[in-house]
N, C-alpha and C. Protein backbone atom coordinates (compact mmCIF):
# COMPACT_ATOMS: atom_id res chain seq x y z
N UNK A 1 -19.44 -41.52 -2.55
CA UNK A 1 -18.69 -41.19 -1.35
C UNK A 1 -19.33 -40.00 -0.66
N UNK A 2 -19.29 -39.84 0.42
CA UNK A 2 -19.77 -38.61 1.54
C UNK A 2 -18.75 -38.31 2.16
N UNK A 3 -18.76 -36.76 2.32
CA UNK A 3 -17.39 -36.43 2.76
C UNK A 3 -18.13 -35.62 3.77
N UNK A 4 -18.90 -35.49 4.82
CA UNK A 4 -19.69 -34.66 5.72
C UNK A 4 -19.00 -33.72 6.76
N UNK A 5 -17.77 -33.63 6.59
CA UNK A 5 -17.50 -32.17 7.03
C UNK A 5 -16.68 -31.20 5.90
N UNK A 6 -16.88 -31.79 4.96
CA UNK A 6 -16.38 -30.72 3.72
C UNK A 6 -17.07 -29.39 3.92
N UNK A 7 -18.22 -29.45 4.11
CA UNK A 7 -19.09 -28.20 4.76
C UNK A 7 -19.35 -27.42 5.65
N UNK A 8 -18.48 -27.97 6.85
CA UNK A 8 -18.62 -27.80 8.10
C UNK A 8 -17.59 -26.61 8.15
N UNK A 9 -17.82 -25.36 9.57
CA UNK A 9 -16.87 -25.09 9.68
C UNK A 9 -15.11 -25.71 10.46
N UNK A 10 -14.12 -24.73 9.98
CA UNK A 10 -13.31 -24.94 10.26
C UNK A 10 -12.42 -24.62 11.51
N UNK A 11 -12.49 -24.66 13.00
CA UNK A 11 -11.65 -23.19 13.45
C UNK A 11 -9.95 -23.30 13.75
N UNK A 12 -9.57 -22.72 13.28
CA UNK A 12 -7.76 -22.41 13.18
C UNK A 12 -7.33 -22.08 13.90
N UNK A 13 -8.22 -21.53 15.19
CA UNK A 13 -7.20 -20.82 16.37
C UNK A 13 -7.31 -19.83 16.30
N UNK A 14 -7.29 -18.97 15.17
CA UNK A 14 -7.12 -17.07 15.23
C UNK A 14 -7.93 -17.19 14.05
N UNK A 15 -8.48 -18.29 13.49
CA UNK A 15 -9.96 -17.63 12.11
C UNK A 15 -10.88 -19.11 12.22
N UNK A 16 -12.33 -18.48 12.38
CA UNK A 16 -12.55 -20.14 11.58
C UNK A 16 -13.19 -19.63 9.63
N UNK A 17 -12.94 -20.79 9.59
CA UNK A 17 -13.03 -20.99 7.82
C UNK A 17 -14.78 -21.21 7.99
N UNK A 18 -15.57 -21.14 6.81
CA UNK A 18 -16.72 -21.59 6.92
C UNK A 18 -17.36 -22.87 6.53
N UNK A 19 -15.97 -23.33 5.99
CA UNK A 19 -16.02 -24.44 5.33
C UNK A 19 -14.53 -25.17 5.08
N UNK A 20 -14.16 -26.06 4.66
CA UNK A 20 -12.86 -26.96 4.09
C UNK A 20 -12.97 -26.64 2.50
N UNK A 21 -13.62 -26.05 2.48
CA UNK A 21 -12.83 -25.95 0.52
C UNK A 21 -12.12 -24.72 0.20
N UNK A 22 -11.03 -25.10 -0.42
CA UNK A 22 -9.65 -24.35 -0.47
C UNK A 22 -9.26 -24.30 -2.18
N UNK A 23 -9.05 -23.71 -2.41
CA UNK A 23 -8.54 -23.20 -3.82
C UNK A 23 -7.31 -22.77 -3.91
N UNK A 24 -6.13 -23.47 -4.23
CA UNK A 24 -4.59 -23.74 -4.01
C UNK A 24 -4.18 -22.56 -5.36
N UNK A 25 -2.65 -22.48 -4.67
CA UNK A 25 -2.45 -21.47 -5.91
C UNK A 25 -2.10 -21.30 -7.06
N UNK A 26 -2.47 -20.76 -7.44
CA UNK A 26 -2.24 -20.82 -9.76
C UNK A 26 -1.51 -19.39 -9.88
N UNK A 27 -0.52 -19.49 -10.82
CA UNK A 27 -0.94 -17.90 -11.72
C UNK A 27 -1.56 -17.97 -12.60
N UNK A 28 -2.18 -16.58 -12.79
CA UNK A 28 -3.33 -16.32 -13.68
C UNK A 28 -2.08 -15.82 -14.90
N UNK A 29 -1.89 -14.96 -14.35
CA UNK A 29 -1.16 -14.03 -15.46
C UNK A 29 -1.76 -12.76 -15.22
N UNK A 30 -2.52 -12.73 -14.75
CA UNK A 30 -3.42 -11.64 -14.79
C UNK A 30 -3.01 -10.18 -14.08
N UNK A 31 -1.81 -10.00 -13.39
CA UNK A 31 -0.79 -9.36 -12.75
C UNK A 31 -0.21 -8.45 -14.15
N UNK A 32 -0.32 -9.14 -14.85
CA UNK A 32 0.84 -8.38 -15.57
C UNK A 32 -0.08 -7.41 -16.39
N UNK A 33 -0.64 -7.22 -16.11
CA UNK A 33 -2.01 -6.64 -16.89
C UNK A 33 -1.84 -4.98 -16.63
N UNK A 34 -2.02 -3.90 -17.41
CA UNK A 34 -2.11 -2.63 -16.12
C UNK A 34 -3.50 -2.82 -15.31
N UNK A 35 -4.23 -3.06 -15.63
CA UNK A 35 -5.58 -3.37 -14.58
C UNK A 35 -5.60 -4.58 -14.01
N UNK A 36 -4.17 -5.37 -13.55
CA UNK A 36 -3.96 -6.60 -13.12
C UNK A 36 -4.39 -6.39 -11.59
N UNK A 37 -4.49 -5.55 -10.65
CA UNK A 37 -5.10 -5.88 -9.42
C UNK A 37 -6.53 -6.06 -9.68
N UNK A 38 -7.34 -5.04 -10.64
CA UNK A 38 -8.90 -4.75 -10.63
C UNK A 38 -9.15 -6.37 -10.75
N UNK A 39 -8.16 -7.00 -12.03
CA UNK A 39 -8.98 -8.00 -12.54
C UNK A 39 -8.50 -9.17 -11.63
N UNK A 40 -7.45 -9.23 -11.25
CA UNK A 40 -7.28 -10.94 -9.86
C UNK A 40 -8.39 -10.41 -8.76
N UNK A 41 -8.61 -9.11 -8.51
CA UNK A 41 -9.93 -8.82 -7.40
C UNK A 41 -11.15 -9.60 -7.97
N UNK A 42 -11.23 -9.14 -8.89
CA UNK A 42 -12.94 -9.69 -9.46
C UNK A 42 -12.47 -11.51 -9.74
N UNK A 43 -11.24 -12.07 -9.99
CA UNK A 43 -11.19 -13.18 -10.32
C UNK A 43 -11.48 -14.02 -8.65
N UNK A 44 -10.70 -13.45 -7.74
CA UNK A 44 -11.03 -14.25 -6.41
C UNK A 44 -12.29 -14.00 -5.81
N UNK A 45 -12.77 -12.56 -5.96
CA UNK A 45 -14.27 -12.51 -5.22
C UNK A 45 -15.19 -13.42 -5.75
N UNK A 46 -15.12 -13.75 -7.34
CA UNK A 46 -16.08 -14.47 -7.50
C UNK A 46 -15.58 -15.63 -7.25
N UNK A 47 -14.92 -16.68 -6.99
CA UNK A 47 -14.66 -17.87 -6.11
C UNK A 47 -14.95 -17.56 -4.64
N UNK A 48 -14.88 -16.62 -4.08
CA UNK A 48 -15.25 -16.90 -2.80
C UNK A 48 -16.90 -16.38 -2.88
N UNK A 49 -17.42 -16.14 -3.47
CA UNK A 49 -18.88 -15.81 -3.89
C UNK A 49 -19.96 -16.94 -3.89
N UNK A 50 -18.88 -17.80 -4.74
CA UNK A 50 -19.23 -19.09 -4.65
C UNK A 50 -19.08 -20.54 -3.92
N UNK A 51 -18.20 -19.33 -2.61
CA UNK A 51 -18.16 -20.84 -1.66
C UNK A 51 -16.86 -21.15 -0.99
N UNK A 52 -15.93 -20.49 -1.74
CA UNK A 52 -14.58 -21.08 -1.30
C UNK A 52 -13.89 -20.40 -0.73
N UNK A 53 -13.75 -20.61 0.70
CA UNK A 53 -13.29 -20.99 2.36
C UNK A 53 -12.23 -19.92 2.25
N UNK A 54 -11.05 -20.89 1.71
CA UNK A 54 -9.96 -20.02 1.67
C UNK A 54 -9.27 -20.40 0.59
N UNK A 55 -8.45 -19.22 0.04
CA UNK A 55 -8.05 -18.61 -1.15
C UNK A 55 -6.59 -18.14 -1.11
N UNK A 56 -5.68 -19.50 -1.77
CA UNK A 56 -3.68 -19.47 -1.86
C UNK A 56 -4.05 -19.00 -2.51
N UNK A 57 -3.25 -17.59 -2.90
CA UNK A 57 -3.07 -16.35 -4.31
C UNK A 57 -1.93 -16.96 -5.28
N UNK A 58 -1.18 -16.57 -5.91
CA UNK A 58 -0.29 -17.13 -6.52
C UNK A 58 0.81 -16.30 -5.90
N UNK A 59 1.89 -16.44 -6.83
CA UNK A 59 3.33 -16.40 -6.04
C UNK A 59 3.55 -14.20 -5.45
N UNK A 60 4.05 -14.03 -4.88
CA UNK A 60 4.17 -12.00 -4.79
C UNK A 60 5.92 -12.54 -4.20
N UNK A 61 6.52 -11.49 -5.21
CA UNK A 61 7.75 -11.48 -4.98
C UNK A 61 8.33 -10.36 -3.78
N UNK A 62 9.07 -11.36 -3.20
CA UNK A 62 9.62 -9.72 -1.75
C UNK A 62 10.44 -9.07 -2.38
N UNK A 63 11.47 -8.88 -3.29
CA UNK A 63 11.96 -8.43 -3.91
C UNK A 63 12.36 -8.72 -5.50
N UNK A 64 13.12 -7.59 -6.30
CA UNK A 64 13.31 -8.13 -7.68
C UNK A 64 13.89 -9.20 -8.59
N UNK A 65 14.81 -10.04 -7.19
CA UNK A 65 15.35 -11.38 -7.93
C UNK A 65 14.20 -11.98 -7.73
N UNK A 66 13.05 -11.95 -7.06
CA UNK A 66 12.34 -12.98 -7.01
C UNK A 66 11.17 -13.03 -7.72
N UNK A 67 11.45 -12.13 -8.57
CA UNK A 67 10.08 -12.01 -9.75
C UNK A 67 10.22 -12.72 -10.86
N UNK A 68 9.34 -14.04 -11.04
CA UNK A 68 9.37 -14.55 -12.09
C UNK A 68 9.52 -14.37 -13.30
N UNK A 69 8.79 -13.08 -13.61
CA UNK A 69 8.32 -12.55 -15.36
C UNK A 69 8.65 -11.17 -15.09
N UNK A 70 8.75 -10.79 -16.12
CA UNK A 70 8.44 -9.33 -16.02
C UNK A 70 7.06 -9.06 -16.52
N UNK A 71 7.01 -7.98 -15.22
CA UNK A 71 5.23 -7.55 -14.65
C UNK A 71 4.51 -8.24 -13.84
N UNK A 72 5.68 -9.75 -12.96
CA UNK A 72 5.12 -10.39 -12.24
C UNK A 72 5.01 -9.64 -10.80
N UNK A 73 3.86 -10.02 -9.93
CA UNK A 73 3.48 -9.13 -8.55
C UNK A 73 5.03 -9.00 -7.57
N UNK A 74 4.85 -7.93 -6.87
CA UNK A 74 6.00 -7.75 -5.94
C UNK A 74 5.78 -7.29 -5.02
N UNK A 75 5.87 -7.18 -3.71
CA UNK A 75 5.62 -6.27 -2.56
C UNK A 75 7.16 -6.28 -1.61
N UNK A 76 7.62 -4.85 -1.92
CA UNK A 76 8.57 -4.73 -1.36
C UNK A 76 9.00 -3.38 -0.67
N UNK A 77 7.48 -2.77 -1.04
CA UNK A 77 7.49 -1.08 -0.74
C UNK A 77 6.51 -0.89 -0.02
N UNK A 78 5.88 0.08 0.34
CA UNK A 78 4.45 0.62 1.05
C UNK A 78 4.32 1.01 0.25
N UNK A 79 4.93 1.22 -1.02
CA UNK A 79 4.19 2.43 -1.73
C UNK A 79 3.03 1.32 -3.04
N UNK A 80 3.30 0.11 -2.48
CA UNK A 80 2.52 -1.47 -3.32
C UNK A 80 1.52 -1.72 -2.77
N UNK A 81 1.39 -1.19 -1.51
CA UNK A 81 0.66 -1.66 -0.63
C UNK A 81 -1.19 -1.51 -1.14
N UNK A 82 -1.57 -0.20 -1.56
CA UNK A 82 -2.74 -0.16 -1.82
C UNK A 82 -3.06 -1.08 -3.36
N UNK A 83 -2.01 -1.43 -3.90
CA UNK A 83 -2.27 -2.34 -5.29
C UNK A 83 -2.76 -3.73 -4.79
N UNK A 84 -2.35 -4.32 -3.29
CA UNK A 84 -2.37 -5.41 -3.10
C UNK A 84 -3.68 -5.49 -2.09
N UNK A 85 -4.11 -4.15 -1.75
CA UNK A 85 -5.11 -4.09 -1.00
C UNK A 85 -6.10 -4.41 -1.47
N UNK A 86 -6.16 -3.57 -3.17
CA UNK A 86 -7.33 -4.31 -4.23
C UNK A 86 -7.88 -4.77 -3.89
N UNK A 87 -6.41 -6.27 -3.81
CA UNK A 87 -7.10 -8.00 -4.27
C UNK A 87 -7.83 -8.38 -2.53
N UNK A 88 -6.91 -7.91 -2.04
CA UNK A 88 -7.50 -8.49 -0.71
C UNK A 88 -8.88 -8.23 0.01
N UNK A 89 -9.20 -6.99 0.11
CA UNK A 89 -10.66 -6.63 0.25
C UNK A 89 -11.44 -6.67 -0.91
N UNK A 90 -11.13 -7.37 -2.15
CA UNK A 90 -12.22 -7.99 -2.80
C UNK A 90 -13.61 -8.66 -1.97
């Protein structure tokens, strides 16, 4: 099979993608870690290192009923904000 714009870019309107391959979201677990931002940073840079477009994170809770686990991600403060910055400018 040939799929000939799997490679191609994408444009969205306000981004283009560089490509159609997408990496949907998982938890790692890796949150619950105390070095859980360092290490989901280094886990997504190297997928997009290798190619992939765009990148669903796994679940971030807006508040505390909505945290799965305990030590699961949350953003509900500014004061979270540079933890989540980490992952993102990976």
């Amino acid at each position: 099979m040939s799929y000939p714009s799997l490679f191609a870019p994408l444009d969205l309107g306000f981004t283009t993608l560089k490509n159609r391959v997408l990496m949907g979201s998982m938890h790692t677990g890796l949150e619950e870690y105390p070095d859980g931002a360092e290490r989901l940073a280094a886990f997504y840079a190297e997928r997009a290192r290798h190619g992939v477009a765009l990148i669903v994170s796994g679940g971030i809770a807006p508040d505390l009923t909505g945290v799965g686990m305990e030590g699961g991600a949350m953003l509900n403060d500014a004061s979270q904000i540079p933890h989540h910055r980490t992952i993102t400018e990976a």
